[in-house]
N, C-alpha and C. Protein backbone atom coordinates (compact mmCIF):
# COMPACT_ATOMS: atom_id res chain seq x y z
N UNK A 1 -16.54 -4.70 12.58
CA UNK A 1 -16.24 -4.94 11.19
C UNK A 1 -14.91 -5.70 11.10
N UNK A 2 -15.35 -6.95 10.55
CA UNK A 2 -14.01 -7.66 10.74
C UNK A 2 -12.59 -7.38 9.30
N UNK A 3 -11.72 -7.95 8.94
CA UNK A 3 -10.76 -7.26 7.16
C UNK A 3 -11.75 -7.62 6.61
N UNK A 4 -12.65 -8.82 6.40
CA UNK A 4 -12.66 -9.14 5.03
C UNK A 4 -14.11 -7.97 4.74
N UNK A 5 -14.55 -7.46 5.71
CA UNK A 5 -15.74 -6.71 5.75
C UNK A 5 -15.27 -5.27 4.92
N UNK A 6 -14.40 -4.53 5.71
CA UNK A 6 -13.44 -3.30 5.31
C UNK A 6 -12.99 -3.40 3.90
N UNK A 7 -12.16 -4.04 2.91
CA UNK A 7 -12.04 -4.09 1.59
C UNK A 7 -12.83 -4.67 0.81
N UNK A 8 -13.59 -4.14 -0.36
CA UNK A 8 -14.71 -4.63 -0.89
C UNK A 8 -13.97 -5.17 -2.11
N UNK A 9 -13.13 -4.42 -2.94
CA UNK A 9 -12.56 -5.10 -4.02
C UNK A 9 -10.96 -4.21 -4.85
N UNK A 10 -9.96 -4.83 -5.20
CA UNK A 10 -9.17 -4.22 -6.15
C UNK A 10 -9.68 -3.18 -7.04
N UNK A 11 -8.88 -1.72 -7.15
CA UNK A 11 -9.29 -1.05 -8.30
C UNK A 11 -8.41 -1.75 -9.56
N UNK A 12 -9.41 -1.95 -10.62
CA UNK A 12 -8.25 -2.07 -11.92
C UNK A 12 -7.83 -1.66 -13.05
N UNK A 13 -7.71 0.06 -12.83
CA UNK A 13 -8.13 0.85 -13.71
C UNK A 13 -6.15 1.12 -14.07
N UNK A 14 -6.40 1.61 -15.44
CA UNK A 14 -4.68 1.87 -15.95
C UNK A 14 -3.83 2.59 -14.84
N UNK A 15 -4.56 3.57 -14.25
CA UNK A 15 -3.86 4.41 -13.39
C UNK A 15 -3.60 3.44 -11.84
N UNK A 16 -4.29 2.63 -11.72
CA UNK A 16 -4.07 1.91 -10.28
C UNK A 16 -3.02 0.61 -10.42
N UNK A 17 -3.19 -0.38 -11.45
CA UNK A 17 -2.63 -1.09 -12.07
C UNK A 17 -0.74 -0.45 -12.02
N UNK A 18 -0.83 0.60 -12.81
CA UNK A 18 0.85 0.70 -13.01
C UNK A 18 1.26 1.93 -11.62
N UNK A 19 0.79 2.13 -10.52
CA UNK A 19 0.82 2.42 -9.31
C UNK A 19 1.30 1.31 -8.71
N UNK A 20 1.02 0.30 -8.78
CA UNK A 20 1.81 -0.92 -8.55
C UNK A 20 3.16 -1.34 -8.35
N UNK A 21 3.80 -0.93 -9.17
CA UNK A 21 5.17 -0.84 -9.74
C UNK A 21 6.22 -0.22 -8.38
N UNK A 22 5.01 0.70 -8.27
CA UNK A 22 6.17 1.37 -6.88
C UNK A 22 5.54 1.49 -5.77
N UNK A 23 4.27 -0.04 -5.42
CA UNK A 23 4.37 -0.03 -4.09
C UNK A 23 3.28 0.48 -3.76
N UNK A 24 2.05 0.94 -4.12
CA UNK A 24 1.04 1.71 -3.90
C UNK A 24 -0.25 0.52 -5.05
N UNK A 25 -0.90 0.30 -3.81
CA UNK A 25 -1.76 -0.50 -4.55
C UNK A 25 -3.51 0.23 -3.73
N UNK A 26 -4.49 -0.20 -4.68
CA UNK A 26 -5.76 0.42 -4.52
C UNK A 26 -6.77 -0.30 -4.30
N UNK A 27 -7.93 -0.30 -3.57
CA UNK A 27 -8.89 -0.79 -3.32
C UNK A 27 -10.39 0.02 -2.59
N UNK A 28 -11.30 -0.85 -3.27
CA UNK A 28 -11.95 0.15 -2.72
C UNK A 28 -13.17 -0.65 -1.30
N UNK A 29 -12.95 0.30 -0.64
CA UNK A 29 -13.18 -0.09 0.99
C UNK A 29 -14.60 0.79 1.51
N UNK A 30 -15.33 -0.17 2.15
CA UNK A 30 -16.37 -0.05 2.96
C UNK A 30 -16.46 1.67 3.14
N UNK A 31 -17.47 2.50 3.18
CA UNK A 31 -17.88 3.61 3.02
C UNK A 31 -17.35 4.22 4.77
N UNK A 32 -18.08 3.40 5.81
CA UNK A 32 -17.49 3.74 6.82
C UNK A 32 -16.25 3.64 7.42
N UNK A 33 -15.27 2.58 6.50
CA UNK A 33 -14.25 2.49 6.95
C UNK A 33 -13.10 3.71 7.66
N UNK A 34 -12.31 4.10 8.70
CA UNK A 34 -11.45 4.50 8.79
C UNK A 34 -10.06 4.04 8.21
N UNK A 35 -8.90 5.05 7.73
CA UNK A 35 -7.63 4.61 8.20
C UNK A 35 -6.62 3.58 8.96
N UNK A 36 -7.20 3.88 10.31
CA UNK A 36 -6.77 2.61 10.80
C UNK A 36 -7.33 1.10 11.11
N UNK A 37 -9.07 1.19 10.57
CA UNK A 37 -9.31 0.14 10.11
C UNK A 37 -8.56 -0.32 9.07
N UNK A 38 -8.39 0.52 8.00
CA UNK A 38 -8.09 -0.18 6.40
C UNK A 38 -6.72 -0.36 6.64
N UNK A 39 -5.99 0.16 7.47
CA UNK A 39 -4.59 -0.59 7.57
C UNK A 39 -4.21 -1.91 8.16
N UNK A 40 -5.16 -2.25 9.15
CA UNK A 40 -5.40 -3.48 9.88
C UNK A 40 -6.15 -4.48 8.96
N UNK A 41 -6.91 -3.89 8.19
CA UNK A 41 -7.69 -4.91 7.61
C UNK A 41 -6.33 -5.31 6.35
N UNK A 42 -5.64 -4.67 5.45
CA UNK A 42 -4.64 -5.25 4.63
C UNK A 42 -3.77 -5.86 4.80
N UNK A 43 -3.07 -5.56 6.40
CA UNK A 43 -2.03 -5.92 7.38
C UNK A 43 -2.50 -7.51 7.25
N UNK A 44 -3.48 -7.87 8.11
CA UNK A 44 -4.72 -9.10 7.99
C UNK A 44 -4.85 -9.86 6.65
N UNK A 45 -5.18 -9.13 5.74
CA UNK A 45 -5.61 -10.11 4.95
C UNK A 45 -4.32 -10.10 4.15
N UNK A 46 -3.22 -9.25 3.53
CA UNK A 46 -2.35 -9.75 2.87
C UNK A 46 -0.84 -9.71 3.36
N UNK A 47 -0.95 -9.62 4.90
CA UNK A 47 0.60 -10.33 5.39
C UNK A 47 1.67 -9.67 5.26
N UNK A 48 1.25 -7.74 5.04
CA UNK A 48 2.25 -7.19 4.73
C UNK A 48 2.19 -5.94 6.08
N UNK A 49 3.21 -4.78 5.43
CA UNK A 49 3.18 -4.08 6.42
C UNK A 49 2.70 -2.68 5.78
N UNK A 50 1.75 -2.31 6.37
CA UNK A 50 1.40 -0.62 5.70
C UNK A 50 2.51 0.78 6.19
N UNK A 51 2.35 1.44 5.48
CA UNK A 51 3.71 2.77 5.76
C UNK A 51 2.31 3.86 5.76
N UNK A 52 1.03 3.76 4.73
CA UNK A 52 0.68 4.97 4.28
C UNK A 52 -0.37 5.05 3.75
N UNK A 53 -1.92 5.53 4.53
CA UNK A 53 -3.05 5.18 3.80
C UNK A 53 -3.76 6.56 3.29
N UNK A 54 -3.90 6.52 1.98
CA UNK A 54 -4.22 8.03 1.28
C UNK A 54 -5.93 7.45 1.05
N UNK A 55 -7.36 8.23 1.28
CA UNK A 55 -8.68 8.08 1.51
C UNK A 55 -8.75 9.35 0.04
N UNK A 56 -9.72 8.66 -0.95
CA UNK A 56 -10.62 9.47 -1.89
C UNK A 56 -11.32 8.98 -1.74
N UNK A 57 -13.12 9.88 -1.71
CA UNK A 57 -14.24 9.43 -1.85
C UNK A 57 -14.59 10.00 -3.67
N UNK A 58 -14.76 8.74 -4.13
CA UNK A 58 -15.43 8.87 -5.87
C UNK A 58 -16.78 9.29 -5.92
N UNK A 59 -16.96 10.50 -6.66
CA UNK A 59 -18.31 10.78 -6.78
C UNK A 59 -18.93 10.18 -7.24
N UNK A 60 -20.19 9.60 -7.57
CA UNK A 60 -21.38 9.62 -8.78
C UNK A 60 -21.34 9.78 -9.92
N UNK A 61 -21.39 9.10 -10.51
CA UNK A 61 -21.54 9.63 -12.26
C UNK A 61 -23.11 9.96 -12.47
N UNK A 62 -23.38 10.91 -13.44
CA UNK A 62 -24.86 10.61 -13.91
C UNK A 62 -24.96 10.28 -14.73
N UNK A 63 -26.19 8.79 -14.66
CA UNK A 63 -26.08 8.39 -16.21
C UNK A 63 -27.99 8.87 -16.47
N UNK A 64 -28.07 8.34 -17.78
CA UNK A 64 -29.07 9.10 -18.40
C UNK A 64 -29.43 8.04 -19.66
N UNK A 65 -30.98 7.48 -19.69
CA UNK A 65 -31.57 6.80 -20.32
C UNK A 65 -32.74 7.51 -21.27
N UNK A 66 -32.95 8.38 -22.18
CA UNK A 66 -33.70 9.30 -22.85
C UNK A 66 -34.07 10.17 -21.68
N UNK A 67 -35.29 10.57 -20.89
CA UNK A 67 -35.44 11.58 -20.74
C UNK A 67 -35.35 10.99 -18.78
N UNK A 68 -35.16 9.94 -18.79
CA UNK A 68 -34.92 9.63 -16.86
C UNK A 68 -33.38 9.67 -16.68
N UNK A 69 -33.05 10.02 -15.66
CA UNK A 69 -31.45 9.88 -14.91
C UNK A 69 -31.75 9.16 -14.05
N UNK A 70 -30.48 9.34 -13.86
CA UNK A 70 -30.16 8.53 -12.40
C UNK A 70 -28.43 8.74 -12.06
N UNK A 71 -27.80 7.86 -10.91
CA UNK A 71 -26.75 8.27 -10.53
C UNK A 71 -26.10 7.25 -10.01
N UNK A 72 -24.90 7.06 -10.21
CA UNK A 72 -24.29 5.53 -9.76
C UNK A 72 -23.65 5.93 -8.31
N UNK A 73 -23.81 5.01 -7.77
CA UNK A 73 -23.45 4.72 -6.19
C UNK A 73 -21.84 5.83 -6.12
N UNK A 74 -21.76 6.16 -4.44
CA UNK A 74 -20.23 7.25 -4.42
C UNK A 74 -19.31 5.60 -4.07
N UNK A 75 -18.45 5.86 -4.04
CA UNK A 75 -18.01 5.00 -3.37
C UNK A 75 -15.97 5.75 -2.38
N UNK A 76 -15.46 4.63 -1.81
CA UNK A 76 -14.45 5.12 -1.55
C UNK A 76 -13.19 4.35 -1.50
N UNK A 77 -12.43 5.12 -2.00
CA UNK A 77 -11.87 4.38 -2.67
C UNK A 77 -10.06 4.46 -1.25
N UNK A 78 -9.23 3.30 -1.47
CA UNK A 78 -8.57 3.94 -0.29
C UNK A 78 -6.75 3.11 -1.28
N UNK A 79 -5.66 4.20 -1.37
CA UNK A 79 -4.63 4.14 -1.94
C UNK A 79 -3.53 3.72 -0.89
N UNK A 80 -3.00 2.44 -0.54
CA UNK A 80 -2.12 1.98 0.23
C UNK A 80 -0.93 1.55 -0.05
N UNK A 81 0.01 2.14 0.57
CA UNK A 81 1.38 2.11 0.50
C UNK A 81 2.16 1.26 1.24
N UNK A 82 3.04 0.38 0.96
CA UNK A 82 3.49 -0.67 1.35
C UNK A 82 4.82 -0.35 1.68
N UNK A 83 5.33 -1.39 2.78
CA UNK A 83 6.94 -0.93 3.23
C UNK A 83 7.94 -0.99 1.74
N UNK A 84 8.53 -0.22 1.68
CA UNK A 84 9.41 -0.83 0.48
C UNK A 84 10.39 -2.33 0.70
N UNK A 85 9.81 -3.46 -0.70
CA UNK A 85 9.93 -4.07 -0.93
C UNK A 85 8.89 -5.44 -0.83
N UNK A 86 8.24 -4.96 -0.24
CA UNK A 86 6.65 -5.82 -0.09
C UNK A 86 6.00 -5.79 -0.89
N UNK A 87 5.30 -6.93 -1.67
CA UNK A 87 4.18 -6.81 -2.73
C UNK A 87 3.38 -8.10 -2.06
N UNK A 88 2.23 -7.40 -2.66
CA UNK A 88 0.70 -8.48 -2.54
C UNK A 88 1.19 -9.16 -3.47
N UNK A 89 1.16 -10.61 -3.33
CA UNK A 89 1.46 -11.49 -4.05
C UNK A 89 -0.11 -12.11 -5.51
N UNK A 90 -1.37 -11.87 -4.67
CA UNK A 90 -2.24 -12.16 -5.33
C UNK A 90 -2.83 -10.61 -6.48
N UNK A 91 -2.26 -9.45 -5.82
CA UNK A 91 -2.25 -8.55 -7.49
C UNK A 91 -1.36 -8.51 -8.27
N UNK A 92 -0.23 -9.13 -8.29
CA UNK A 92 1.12 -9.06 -9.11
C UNK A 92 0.92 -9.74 -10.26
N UNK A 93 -0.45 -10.19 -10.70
CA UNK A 93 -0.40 -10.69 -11.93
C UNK A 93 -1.31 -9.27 -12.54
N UNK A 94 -1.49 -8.49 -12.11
CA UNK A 94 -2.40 -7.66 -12.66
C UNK A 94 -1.83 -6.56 -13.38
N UNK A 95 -0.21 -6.58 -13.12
CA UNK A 95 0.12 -5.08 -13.63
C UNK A 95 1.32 -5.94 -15.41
């Protein structure tokens, strides 16, 4: 699994967005990914240095159309911490 395989996309939710501010940015990464994949893979793709990788897996929601359900994909989500004073230059328009 090469970086660009390991991070699937930016979270851009209020709470991830102003996490930003101090250095902790979010994304959510390949289901099998490890730790020290996802630190190599950010290292890689955005030129910085990792200090600190925190792993949540997001449950399922159930959604519900009159009387059928169903359930949206888990996914996982992975919270990375940057040396102090390093920012991703391509999310800094986001916060």
């Amino acid at each position: 699994m090469n970086a660009y395989d390991v991070i699937l996309s930016p979270v851009l939710s209020e709470k991830a967005v102003s996490a930003i501010q101090s250095g902790k940015y979010s994304f959510y990464v390949h289901p099998q990914a490890n730790r020290v994949q996802i630190r190599e893979a950010v290292e890689t793709a955005f030129k910085v240095d990792v200090v600190k990788v925190n792993l949540v897996t997001v449950k399922g929601k159930i959604k519900s159309l009159g009387r059928f359900s169903g359930r949206s994909p888990e996914r996982k989500k992975a919270i990375v911490t940057l040396k102090p004073g390093q920012r991703i230059e391509q999310l800094e328009g986001l916060s």
